[in-house]
Protein backbone atom coordinates (compact mmCIF):
# COMPACT_ATOMS: atom_id res chain seq x y z
CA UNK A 1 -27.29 4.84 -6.78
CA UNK A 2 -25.26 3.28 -3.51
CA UNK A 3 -25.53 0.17 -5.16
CA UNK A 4 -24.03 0.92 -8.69
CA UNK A 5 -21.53 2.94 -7.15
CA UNK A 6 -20.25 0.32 -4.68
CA UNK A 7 -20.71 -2.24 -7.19
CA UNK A 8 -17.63 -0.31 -9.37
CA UNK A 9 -14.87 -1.58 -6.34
CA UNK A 10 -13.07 -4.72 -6.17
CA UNK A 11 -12.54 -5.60 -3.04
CA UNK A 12 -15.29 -3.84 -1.43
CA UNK A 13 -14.32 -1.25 1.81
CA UNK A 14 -15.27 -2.63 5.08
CA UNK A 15 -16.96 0.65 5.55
CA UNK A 16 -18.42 3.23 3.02
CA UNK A 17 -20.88 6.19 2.98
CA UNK A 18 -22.40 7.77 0.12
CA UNK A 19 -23.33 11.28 -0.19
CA UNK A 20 -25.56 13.00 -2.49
CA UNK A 21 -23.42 15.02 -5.05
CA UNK A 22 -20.08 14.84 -7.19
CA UNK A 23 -16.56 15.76 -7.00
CA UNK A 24 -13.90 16.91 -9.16
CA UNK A 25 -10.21 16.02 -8.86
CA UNK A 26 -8.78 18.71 -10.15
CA UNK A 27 -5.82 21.81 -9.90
CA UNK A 28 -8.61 23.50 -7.66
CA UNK A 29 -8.93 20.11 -5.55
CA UNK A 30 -7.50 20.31 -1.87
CA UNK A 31 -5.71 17.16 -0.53
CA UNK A 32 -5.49 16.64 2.54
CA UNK A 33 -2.97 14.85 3.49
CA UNK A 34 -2.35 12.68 7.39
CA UNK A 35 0.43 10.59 6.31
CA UNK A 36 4.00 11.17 8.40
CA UNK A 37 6.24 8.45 6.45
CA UNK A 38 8.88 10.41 4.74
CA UNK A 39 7.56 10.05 0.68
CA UNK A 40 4.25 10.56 1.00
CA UNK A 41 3.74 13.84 -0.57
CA UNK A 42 5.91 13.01 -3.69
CA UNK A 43 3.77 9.37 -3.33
CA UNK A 44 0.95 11.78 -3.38
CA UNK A 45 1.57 14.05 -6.42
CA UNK A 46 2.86 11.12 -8.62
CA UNK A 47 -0.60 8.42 -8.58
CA UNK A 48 -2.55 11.86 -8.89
CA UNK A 49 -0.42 12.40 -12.20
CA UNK A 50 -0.10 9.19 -13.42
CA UNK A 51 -3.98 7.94 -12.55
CA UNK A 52 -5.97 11.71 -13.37
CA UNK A 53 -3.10 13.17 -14.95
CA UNK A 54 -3.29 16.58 -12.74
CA UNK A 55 -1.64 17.79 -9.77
CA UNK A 56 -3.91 19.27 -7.11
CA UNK A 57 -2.92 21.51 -3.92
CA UNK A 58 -1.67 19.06 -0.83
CA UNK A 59 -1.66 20.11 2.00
CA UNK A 60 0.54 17.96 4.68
CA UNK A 61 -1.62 17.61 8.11
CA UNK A 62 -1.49 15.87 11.67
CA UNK A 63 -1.69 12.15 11.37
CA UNK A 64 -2.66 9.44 13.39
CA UNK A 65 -1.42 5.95 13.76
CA UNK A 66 -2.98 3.54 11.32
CA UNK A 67 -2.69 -0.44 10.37
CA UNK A 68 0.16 -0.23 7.32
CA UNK A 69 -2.53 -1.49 5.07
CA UNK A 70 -5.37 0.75 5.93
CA UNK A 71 -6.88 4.01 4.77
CA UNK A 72 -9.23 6.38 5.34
CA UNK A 73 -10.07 8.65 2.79
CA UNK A 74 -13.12 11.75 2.61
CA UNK A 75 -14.22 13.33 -0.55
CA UNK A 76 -16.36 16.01 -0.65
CA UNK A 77 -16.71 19.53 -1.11
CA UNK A 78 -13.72 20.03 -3.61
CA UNK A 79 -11.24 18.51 -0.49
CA UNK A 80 -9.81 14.95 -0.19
CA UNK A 81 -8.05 13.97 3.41
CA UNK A 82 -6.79 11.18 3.00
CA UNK A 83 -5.20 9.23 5.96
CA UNK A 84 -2.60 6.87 5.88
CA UNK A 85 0.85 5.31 8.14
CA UNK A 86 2.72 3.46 5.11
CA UNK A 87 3.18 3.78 1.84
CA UNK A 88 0.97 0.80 0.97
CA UNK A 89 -1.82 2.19 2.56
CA UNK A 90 -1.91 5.72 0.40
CA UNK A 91 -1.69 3.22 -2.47
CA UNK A 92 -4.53 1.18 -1.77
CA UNK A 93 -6.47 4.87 -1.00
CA UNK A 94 -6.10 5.82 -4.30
CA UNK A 95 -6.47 2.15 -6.05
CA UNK A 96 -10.01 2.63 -4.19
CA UNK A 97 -10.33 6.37 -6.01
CA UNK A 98 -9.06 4.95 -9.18
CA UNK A 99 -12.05 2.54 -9.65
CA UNK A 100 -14.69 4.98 -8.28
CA UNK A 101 -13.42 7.76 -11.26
CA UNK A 102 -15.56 8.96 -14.00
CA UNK A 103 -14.21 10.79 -17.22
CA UNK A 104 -16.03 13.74 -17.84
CA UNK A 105 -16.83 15.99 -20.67
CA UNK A 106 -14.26 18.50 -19.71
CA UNK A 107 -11.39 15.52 -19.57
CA UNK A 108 -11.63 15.79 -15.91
CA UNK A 109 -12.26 12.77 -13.73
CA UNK A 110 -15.50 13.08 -11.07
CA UNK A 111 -16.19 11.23 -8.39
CA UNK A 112 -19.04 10.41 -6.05
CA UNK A 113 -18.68 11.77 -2.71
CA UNK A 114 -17.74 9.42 -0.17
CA UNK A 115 -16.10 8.33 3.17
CA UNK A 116 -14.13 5.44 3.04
CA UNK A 117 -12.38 3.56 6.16
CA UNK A 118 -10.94 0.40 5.03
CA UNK A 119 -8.53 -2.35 5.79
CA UNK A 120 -7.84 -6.01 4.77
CA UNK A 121 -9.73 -8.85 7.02
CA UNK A 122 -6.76 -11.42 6.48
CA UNK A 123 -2.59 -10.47 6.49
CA UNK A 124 -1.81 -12.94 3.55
CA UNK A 125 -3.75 -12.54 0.38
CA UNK A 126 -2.28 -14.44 -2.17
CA UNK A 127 -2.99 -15.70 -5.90
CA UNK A 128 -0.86 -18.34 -7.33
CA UNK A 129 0.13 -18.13 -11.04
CA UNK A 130 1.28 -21.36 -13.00
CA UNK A 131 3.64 -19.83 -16.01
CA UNK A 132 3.14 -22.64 -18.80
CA UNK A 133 5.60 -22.57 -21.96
CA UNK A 134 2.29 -21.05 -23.77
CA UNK A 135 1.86 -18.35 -21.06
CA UNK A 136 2.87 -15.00 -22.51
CA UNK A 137 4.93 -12.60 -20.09
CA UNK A 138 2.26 -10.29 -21.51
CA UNK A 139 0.02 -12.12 -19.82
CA UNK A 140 1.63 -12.82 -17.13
CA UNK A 141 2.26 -8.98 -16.52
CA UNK A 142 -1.54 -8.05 -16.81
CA UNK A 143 -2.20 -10.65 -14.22
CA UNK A 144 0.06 -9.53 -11.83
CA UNK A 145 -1.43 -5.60 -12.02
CA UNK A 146 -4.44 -6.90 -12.27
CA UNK A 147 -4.19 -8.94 -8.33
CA UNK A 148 -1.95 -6.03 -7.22
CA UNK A 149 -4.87 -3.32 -8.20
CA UNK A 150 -7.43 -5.65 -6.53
CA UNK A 151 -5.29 -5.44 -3.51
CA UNK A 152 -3.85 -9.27 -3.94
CA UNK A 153 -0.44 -8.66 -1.76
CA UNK A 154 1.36 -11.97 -2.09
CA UNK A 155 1.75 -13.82 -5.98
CA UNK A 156 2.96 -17.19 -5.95
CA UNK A 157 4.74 -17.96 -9.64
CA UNK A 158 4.96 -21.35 -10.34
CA UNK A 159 7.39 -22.11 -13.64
CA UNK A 160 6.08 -25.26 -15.36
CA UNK A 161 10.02 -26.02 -17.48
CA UNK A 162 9.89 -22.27 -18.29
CA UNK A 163 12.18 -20.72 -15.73
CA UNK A 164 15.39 -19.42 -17.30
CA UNK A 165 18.14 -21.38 -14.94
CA UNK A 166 21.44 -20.78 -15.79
CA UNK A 167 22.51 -22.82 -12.69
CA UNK A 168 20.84 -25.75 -14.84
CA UNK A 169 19.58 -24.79 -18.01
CA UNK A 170 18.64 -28.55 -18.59
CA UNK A 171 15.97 -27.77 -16.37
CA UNK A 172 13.14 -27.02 -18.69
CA UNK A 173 12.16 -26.19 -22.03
CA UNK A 174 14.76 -24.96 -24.26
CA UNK A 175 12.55 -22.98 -26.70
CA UNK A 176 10.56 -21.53 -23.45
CA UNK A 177 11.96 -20.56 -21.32
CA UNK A 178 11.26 -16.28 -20.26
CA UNK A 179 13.60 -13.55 -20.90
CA UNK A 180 15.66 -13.32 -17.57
CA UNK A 181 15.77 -9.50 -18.18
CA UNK A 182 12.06 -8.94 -18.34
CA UNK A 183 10.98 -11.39 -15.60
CA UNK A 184 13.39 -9.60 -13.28
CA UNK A 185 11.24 -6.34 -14.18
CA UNK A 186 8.25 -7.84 -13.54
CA UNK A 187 9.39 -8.76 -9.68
CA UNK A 188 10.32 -5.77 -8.96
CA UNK A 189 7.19 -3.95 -10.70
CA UNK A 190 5.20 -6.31 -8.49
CA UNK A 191 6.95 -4.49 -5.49
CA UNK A 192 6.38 -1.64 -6.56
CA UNK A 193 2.42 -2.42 -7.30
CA UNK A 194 2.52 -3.73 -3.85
CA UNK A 195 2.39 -7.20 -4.69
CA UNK A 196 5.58 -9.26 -3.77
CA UNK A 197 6.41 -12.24 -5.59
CA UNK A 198 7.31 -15.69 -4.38
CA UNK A 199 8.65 -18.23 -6.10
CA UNK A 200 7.45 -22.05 -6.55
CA UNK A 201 9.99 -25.07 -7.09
CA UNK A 202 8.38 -28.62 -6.80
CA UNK A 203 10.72 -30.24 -4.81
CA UNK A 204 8.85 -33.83 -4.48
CA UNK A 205 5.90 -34.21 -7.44
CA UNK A 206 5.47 -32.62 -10.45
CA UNK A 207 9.17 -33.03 -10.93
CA UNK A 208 8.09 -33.77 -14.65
CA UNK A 209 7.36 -29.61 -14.88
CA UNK A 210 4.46 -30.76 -17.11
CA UNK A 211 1.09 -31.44 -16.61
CA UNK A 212 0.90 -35.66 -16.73
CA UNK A 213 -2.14 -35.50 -19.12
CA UNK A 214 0.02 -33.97 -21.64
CA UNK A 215 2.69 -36.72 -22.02
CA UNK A 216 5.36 -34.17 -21.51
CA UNK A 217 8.44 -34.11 -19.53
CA UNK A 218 10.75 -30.92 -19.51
CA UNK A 219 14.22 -32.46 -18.99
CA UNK A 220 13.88 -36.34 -19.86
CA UNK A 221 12.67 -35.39 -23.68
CA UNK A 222 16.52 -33.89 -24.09
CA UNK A 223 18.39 -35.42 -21.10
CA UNK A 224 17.92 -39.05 -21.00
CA UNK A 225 21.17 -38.76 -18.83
CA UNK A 226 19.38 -37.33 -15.97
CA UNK A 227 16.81 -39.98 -15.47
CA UNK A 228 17.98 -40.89 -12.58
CA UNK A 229 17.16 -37.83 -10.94
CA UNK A 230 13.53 -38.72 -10.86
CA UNK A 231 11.60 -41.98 -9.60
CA UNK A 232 11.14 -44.03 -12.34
CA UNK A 233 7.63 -43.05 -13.80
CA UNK A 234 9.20 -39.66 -14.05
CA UNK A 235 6.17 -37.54 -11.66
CA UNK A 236 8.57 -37.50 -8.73
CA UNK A 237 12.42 -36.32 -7.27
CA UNK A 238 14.08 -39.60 -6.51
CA UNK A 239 14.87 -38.30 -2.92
CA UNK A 240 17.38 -41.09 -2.22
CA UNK A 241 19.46 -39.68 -5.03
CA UNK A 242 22.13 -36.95 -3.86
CA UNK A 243 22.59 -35.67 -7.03
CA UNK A 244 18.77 -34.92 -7.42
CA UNK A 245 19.35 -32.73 -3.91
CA UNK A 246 22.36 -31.12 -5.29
CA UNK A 247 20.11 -30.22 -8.64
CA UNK A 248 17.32 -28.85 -6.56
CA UNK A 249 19.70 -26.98 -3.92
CA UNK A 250 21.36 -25.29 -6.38
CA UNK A 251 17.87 -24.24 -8.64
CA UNK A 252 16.54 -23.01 -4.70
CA UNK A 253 19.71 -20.88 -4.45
CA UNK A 254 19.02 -19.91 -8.06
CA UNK A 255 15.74 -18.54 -8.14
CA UNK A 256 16.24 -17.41 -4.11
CA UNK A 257 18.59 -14.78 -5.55
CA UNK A 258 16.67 -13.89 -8.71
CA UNK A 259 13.49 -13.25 -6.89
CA UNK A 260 15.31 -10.61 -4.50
CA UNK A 261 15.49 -12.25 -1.26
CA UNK A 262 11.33 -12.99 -1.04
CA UNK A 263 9.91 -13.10 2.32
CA UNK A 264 8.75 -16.98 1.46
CA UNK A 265 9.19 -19.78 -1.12
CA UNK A 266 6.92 -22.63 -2.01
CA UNK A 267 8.56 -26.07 -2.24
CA UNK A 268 5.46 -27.76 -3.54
CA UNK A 269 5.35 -31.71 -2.51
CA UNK A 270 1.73 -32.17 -3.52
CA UNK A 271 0.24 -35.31 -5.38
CA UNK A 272 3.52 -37.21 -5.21
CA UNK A 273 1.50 -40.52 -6.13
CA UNK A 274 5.19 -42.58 -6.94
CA UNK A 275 6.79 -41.08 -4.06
CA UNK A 276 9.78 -43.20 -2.70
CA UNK A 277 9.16 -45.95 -5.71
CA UNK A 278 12.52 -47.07 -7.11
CA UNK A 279 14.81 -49.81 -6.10
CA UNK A 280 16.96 -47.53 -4.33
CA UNK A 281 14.44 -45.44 -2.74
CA UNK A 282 12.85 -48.74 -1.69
CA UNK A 283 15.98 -49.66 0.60
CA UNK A 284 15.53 -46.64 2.87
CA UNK A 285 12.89 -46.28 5.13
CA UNK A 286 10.56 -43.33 4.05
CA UNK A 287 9.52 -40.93 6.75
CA UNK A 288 13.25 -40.71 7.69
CA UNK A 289 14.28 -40.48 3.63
CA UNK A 290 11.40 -37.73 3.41
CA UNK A 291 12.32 -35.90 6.51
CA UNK A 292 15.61 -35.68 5.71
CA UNK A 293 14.77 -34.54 1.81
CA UNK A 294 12.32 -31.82 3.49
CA UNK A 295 14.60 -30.37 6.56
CA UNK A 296 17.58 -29.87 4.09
CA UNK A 297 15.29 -27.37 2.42
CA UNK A 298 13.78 -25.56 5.18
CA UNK A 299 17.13 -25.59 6.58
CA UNK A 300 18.78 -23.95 3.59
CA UNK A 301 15.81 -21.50 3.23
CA UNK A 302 15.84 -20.54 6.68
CA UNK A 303 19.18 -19.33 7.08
CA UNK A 304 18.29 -17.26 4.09
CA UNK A 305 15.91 -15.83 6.54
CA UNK A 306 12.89 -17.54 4.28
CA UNK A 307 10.18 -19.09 5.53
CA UNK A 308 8.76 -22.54 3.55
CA UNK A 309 5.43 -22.63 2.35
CA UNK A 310 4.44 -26.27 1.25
CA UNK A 311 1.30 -27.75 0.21
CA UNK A 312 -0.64 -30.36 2.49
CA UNK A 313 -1.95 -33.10 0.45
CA UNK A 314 0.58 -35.97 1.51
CA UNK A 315 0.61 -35.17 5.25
CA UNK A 316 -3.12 -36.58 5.31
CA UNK A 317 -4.36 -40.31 4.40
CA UNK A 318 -6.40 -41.23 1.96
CA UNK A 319 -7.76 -43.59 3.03
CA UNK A 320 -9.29 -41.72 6.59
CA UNK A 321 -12.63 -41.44 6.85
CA UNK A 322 -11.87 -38.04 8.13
CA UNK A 323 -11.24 -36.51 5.22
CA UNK A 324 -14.16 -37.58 2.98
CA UNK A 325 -14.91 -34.85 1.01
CA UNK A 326 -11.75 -33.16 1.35
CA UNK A 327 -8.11 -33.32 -0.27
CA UNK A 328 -5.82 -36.39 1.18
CA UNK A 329 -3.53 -38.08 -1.22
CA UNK A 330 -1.25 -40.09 1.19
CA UNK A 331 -1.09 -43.98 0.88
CA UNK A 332 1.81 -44.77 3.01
CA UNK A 333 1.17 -45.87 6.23
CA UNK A 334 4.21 -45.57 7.39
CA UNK A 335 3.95 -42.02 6.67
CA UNK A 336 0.45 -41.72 8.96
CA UNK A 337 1.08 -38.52 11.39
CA UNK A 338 4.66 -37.58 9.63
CA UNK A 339 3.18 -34.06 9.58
CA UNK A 340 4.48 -34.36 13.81
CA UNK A 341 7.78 -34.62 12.77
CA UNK A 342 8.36 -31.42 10.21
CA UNK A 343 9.46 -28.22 11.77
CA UNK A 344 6.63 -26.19 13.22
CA UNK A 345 7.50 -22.85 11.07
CA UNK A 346 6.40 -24.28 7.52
CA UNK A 347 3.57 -22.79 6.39
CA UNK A 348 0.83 -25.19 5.02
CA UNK A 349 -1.44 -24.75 2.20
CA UNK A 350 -4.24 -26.83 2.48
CA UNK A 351 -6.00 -27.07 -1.32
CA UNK A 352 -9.31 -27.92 -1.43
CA UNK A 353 -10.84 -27.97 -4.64
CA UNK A 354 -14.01 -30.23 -3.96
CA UNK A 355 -17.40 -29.13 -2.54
CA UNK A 356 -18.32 -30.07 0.83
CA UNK A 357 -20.91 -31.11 2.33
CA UNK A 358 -22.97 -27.40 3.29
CA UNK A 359 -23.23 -28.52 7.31
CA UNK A 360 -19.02 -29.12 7.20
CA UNK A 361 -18.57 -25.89 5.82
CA UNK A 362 -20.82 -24.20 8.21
CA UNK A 363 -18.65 -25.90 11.12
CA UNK A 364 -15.46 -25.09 9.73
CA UNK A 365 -12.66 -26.58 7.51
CA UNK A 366 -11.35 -29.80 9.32
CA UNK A 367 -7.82 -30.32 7.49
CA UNK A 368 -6.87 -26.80 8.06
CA UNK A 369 -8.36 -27.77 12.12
CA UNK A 370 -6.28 -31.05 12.15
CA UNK A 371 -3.01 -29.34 11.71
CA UNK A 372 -3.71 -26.03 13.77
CA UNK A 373 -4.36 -28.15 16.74
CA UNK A 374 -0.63 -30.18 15.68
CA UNK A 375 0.65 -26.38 15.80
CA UNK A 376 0.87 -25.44 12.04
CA UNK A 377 -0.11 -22.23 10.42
CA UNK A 378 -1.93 -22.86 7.50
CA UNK A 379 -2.74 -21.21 4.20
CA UNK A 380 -6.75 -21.71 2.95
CA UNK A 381 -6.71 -22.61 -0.92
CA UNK A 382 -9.57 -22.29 -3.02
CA UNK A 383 -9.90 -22.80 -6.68
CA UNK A 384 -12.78 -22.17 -8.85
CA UNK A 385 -15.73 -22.16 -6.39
CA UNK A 386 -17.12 -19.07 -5.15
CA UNK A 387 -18.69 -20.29 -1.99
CA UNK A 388 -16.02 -21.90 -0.48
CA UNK A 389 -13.89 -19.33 -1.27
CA UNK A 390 -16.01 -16.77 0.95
CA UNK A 391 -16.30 -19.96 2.71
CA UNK A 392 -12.72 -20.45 3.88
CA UNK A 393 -12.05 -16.30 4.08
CA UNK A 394 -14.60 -15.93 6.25
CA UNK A 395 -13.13 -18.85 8.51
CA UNK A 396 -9.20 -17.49 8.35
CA UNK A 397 -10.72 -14.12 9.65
CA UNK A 398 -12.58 -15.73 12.41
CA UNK A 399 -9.89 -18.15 13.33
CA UNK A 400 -6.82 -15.47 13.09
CA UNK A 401 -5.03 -17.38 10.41
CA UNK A 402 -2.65 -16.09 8.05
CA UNK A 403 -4.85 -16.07 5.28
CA UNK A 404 -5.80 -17.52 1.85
CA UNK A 405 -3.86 -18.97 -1.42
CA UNK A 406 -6.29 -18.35 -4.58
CA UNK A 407 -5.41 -20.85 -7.22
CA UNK A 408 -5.64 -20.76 -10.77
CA UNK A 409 -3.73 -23.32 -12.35
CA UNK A 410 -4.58 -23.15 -16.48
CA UNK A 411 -7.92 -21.75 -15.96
CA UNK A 412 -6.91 -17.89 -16.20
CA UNK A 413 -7.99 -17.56 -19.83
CA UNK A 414 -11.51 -18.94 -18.95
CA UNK A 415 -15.11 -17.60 -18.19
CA UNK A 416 -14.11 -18.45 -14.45
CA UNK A 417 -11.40 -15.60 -14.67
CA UNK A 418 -13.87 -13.56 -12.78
CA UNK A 419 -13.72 -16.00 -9.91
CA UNK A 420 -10.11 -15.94 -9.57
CA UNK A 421 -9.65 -12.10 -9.87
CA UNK A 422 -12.62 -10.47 -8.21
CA UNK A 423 -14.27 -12.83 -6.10
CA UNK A 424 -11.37 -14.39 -4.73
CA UNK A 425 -9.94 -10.77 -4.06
CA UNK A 426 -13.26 -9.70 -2.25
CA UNK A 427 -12.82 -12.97 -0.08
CA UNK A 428 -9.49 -11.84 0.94
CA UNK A 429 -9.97 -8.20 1.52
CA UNK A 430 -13.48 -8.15 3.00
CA UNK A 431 -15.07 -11.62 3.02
CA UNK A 432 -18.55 -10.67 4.35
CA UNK A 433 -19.34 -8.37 1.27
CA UNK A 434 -18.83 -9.49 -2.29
CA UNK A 435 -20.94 -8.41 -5.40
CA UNK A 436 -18.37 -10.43 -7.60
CA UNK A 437 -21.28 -12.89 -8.83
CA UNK A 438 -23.58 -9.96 -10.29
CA UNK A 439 -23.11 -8.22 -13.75
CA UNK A 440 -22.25 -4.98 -11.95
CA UNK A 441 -19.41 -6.93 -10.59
CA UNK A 442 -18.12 -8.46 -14.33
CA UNK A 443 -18.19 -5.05 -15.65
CA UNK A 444 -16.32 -4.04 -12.82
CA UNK A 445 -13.72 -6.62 -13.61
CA UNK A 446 -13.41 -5.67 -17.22
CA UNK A 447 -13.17 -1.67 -16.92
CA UNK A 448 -10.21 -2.65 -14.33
CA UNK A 449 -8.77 -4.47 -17.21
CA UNK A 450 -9.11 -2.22 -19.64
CA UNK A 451 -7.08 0.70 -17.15
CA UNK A 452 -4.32 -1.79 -16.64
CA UNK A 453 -4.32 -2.56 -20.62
CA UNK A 454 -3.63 0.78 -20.74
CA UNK A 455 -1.08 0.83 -18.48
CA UNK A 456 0.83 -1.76 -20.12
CA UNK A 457 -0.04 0.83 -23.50
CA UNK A 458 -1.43 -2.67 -24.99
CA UNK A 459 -3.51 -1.96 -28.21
CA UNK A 460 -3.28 -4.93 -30.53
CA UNK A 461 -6.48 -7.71 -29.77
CA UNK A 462 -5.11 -10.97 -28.68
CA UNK A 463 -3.62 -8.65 -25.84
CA UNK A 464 -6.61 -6.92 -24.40
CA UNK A 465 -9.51 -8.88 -21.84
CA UNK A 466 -8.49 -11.53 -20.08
CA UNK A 467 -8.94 -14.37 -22.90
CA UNK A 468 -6.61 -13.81 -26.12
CA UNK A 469 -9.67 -15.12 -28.44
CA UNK A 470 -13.44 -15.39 -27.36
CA UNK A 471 -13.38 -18.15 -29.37
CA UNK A 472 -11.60 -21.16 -27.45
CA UNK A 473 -9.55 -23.68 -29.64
CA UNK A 474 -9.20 -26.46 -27.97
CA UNK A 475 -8.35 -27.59 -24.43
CA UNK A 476 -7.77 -30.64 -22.74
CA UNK A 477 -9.94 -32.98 -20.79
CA UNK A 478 -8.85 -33.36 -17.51
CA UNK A 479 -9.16 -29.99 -15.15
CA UNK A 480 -6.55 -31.00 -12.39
CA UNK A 481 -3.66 -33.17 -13.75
């Protein structure tokens, strides 16, 4: 019975018991309620209404001091105390009661008995979200409940052409791009869920907002005017150019303001493989070209009181034996230790995405290591395998670092959705226990889905699960490009 019942939340607690019996919540149920912050009571009354759809007695009571994520909560005997400092921590209490809830036969939800003293092992738990021009805002909306239920606090939103600029509405696709109005809902619903939203710009690669396997370019296909901007295969800003600063500056300011002054923003600069390529790039010298490109934009976001987050790949060599078996995608020498120069406050996400070897895992993540030791924080960034994502969890916890990046890329309407949304939240919540792998754990995963379906009052097929059709179409080739 401990099993099945602890197998029903995603993230598990760091601490649970189980006692023998069942609960009502009900208008007979007595809450208990340690929580000083000033809307706690009407917090209170409105998740018991809008999750169980009664309102039981509350009772205010002493409280003590907690972590603002953290919870304790005691069910049993018709009374639930539940303790909490900050508003996100009642939340998460009753996230935690809304997956242990059983409907009854009298339309009254029961629930095991339990004590439940929980808090997250790492401070940043983030999931990154690519929005493609075939990602529905339907979608995109389940997702984001989805990794704010499972106690996801950070979502990275990365707009591939599909970002509605009106700063530069050349910037993308024309016939994609979101509905300003509803996007802006979903930020602040994200807030609300306790999930805050960051917003991605690529301000080195990817300038092509299009995955390269696809032959697609969002600006160049309408603007031939603005090829300039980019290096001349297309992949990559042409840094040299100050009109292709001017263009990003402006889309930073842009989405900066739209996303409500966000705590971060990720600049991107991954897999920039024609990086400083065209004549006039060529008659600069790079790592002062690149340094200057990169402080203007930490610059400009720190005076917004921002702080950059910016992936890792081209800081390391490729060619260094070093990183065998992990992610390094520099090839300019001249470039070797450039990572020394960049301001100390950018956060790093170091992606890996390979498997290595089981005794470097063991002994720790070296790329993450390499820049600590330079003074960096870093960000841990797992895709779609389980083990190193309880792999690099368990290493952010031990080593005090911020936390981990999930990433999902265009696999979120896959079999590996499970991976993404309930393993990778167990690694960031409470890395040393995770029943995401077992059946218990999928069915988990898909009741959750269902409650958020029906908070979104979703009813017609394509819109329910996490795949629109459980029978793929077609999909391309290459995983990563």
């Amino acid at each position: 019975m401990p099993d099945s019942i602890l197998s029903k939340l995603i993230p598990c607690p760091r601490q649970m018991t189980i006692f023998p019996g069942s609960v009502a919540l009900d208008t007979k149920t007595c809450i208990r309620l340690a929580a000083d912050f000033p809307e706690a009571l009407e917090l209170t009354e409105k998740l018991c209404n809008d999750f169980f759809h009664t309102c039981p007695m509350i009772e205010k009571t002493h409280s003590e001091t907690l972590p603002e994520e953290a919870y304790r909560l005691d069910f049993r005997e018709n009374t639930l105390a539940l303790h909490a400092s900050a508003p996100i921590g009642l939340l998460h209490a009753f996230k935690a009661l809304r997956q242990l809830a059983e409907a009854s036969n009298d339309e009254i939800f029961r629930f095991p008995q339990v004590q439940i003293s929980d808090a997250p092992a790492l401070p940043f738990r983030g999931i990154h979200f690519c929005i493609f021009p075939e990602t529905s805002l339907i979608d995109l909306e389940k997702n984001i409940r989805l990794a704010a239920y499972h106690k996801f606090n950070y979502a990275i939103l990365e707009f591939w052409g599909t970002f509605p600029f009106l700063s530069h509405p050349e910037f993308g696709w024309q016939d994609r791009q979101l509905n300003r109005e509803q996007l802006k809902k979903l930020i602040r619903l994200g807030k609300e869920l306790g999930i805050a939203m960051i917003p991605q710009l690529n301000l080195l690669g990817h300038a092509s907002a299009a995955r390269a396997i696809s032959g697609k370019h969002a600006v160049l296909y309408r603007h031939p005017e603005l090829e300039a901007l980019f290096e001349p295969s297309g992949w990559s800003w042409c840094i040299s150019n100050p009109r292709s600063r001017n263009f990003l500056t402006e889309a930073v300011l842009e989405l900066h303001q739209f996303f409500e002054k966000p705590e971060f923003f990720h600049v991107g600069c991954d897999e920039a493989e024609d990086l400083g390529s065209c004549l006039r790039c060529r008659e600069h010298a790079l790592p002062q070209l690149l340094l200057e490109h990169l402080e203007h934009f930490h610059q400009l976001l720190k005076k917004l009181g921002c702080r950059m987050i910016m992936w890792h790949d081209m800081l390391l060599q490729r060619n260094d034996p070093r990183w065998l078996h992990f992610v390094a995608n520099g090839k300019h020498e001249q470039l070797q230790d450039f990572h020394k120069s960049l301001p100390k406050d950018i956060l790093l996400a170091d992606w890996e995405y390979g498997i290595p070897p089981e005794n470097q895992r063991q002994t720790g993540w070296p790329t993450t290591e390499f820049f600590r030791k330079d003074g960096f924080e870093t960000l841990l960034c797992p895709w779609d395998n389980e083990s190193d994502m309880l792999s690099m969890a368990n290493y952010a916890e031990a080593k005090q670092l911020p936390g981990i990046l999930v990433t999902t890329w265009h696999q979120l309407q896959t079999m590996k959705y499970n991976i993404f949304m309930n393993t990778g939240a167990c690694a960031a919540w409470n890395p040393k226990n995770c029943s995401a792998t077992t059946l218990a754990g999928r069915l988990a995963l898909a009741k959750h889905l269902t409650q958020v379906c029906r908070d979104m009052k979703l009813t017609q097929y394509e819109s329910a699960g996490y795949v629109s059709s459980q029978i793929p179409t077609v999909s391309l080739p290459n995983p990563l490009l």
